[in-house]
Structures are given as structure tokens and as C-alpha cells.
N, C-alpha and C. Protein backbone atom coordinates (compact mmCIF):
# COMPACT_ATOMS: atom_id res chain seq x y z
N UNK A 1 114.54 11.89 54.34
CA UNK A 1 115.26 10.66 54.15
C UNK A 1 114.64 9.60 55.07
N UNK A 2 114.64 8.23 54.32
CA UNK A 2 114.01 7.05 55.11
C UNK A 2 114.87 6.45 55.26
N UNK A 3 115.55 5.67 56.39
CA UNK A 3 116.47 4.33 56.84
C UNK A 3 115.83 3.33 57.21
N UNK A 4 116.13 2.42 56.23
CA UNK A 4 115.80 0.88 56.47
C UNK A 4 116.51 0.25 56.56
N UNK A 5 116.81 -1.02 57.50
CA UNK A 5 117.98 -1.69 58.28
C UNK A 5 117.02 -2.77 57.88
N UNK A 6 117.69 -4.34 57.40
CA UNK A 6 117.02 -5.47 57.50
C UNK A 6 117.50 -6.30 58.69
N UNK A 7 116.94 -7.03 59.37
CA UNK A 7 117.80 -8.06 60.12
C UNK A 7 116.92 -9.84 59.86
N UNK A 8 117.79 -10.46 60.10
CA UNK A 8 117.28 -11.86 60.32
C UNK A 8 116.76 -12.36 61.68
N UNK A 9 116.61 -11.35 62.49
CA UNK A 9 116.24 -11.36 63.33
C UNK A 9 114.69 -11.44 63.99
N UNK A 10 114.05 -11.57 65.06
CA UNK A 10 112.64 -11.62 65.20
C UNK A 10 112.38 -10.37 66.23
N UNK A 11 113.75 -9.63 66.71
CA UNK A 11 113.92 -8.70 67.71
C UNK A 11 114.69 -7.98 67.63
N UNK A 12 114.15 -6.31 67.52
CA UNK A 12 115.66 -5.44 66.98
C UNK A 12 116.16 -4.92 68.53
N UNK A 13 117.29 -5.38 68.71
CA UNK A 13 118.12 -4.71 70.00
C UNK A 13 118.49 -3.75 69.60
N UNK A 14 119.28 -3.14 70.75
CA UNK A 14 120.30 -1.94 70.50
C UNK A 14 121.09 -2.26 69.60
N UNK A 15 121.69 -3.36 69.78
CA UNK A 15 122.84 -3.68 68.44
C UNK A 15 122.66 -3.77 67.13
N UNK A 16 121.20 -4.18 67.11
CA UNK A 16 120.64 -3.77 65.92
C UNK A 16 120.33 -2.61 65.51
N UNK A 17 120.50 -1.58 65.90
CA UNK A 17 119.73 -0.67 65.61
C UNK A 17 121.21 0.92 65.91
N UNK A 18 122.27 0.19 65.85
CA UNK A 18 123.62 1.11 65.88
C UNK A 18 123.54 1.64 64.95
N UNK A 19 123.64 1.07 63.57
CA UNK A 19 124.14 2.11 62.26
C UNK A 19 122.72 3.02 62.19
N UNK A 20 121.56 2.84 62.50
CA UNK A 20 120.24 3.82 62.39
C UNK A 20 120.59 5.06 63.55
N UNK A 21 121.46 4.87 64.42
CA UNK A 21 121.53 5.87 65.37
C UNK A 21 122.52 6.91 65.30
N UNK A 22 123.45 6.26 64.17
CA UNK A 22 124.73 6.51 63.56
C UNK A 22 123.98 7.66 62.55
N UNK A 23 123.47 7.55 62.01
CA UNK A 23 123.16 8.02 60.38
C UNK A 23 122.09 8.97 61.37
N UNK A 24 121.52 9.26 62.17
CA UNK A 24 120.25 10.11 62.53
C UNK A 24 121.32 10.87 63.14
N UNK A 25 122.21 10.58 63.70
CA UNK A 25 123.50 11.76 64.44
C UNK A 25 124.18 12.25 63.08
N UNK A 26 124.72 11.82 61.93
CA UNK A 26 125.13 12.41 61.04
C UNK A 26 123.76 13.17 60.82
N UNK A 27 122.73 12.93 60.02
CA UNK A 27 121.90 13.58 59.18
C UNK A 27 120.89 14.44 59.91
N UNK A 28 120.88 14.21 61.06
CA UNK A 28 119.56 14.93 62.14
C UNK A 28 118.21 15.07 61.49
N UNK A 29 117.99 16.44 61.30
CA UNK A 29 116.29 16.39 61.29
C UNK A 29 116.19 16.14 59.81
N UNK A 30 117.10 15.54 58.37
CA UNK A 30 117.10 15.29 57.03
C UNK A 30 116.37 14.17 57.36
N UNK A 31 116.67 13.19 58.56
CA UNK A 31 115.95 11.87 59.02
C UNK A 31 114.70 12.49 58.63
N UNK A 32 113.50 11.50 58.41
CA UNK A 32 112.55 11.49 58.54
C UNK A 32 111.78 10.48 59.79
N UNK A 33 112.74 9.03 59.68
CA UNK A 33 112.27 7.93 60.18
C UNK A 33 112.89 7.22 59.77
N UNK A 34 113.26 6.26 61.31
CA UNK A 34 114.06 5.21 60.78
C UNK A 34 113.17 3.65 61.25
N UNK A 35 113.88 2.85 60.24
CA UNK A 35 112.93 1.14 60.15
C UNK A 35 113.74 -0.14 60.15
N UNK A 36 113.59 -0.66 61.48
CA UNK A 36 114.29 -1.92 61.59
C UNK A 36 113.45 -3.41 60.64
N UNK A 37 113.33 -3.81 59.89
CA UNK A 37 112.46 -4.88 59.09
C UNK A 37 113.13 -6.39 59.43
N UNK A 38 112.47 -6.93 60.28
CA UNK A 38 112.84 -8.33 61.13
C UNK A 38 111.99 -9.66 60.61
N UNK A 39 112.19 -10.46 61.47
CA UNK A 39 111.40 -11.66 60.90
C UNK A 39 110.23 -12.05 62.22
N UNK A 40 110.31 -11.36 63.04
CA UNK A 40 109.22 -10.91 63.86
C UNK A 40 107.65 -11.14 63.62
N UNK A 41 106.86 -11.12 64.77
CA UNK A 41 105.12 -11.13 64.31
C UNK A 41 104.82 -9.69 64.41
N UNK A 42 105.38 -8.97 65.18
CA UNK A 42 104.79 -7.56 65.81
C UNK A 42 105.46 -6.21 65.27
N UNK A 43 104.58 -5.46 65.06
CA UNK A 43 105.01 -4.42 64.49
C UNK A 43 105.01 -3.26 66.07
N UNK A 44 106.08 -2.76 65.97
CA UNK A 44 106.12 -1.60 67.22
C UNK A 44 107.43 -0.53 66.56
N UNK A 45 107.19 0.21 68.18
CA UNK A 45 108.50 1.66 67.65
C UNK A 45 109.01 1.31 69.18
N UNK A 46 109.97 1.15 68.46
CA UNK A 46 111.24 1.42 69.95
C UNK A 46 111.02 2.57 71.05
N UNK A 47 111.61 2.56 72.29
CA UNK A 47 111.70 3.84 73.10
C UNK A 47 112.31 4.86 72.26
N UNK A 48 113.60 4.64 71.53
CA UNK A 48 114.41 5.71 70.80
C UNK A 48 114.00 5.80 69.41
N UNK A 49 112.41 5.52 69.09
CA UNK A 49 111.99 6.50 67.97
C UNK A 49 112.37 4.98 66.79
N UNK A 50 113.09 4.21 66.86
CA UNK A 50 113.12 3.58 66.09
C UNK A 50 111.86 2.35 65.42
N UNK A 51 110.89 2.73 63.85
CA UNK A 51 110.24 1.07 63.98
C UNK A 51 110.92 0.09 63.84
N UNK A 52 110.12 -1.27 64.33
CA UNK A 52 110.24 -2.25 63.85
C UNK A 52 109.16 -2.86 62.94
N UNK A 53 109.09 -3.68 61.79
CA UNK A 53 108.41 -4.14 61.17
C UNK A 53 108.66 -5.30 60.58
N UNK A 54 107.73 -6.13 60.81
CA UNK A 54 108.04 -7.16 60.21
C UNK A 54 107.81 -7.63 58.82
N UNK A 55 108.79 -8.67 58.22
CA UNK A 55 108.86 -8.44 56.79
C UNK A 55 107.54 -9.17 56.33
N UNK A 56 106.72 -9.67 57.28
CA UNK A 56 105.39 -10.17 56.79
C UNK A 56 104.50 -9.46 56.49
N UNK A 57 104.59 -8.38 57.72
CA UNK A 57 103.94 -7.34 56.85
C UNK A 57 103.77 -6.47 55.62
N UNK A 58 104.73 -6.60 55.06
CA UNK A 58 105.23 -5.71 54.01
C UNK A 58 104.19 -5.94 52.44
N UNK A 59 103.67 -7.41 52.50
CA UNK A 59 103.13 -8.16 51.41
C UNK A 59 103.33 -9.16 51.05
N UNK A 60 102.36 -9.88 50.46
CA UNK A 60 102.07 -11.26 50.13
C UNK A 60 103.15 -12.13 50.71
């Protein structure tokens, strides 16, 4: 299973990133990976395993 969270955001905080931490404690290792998709320049992974990506990246 993949989790994707959108935000309008340019920076995923912790607060962003509650219901992804929520759903990896229900589902555990069914997780595969979870994805915060922001309005951000930088693509990275959180300390707690979470990406971020930005929706520019995604295409055109």
C-alpha cells in the first residue's frame, strides 16, 4: 500500500504528516511508503521515513 497526503503547503511538518503516521500504526508493514506532495522546490524524506515531493515534480 502507497499513502499520498496532498498539502498546499511548501513544507510538510509534523502536522502535516499526522494522518500518514496514523494509517502506518493501523496498517504496519502493508505500508509500503508514505508521500507528503506540497507546493515546495525540494524533494526529500523526512527523519520519520516520510517523502516529500513536490507537485512540480510530478509532470508538465
Amino acid at each position: 500500500m502507497l499513502a499520498i497526503e496532498v498539502k498546499l503547503a511548501p513544507v510538510a511538518d509534523d502536522h502535516d504528516t499526522r494522518h500518514l503516521h496514523w494509517l502506518r500504526n493501523q496498517v504496519g508493514d502493508d505500508l509500503l511508503d508514505a508521500v507528503v506532495i506540497t507546493t515546495g522546490s525540494a524533494a526529500y524524506r523526512r527523519d520519520d521515513g516520510i517523502a516529500v515531493v513536490p507537485a512540480a515534480l510530478l509532470g508538465p
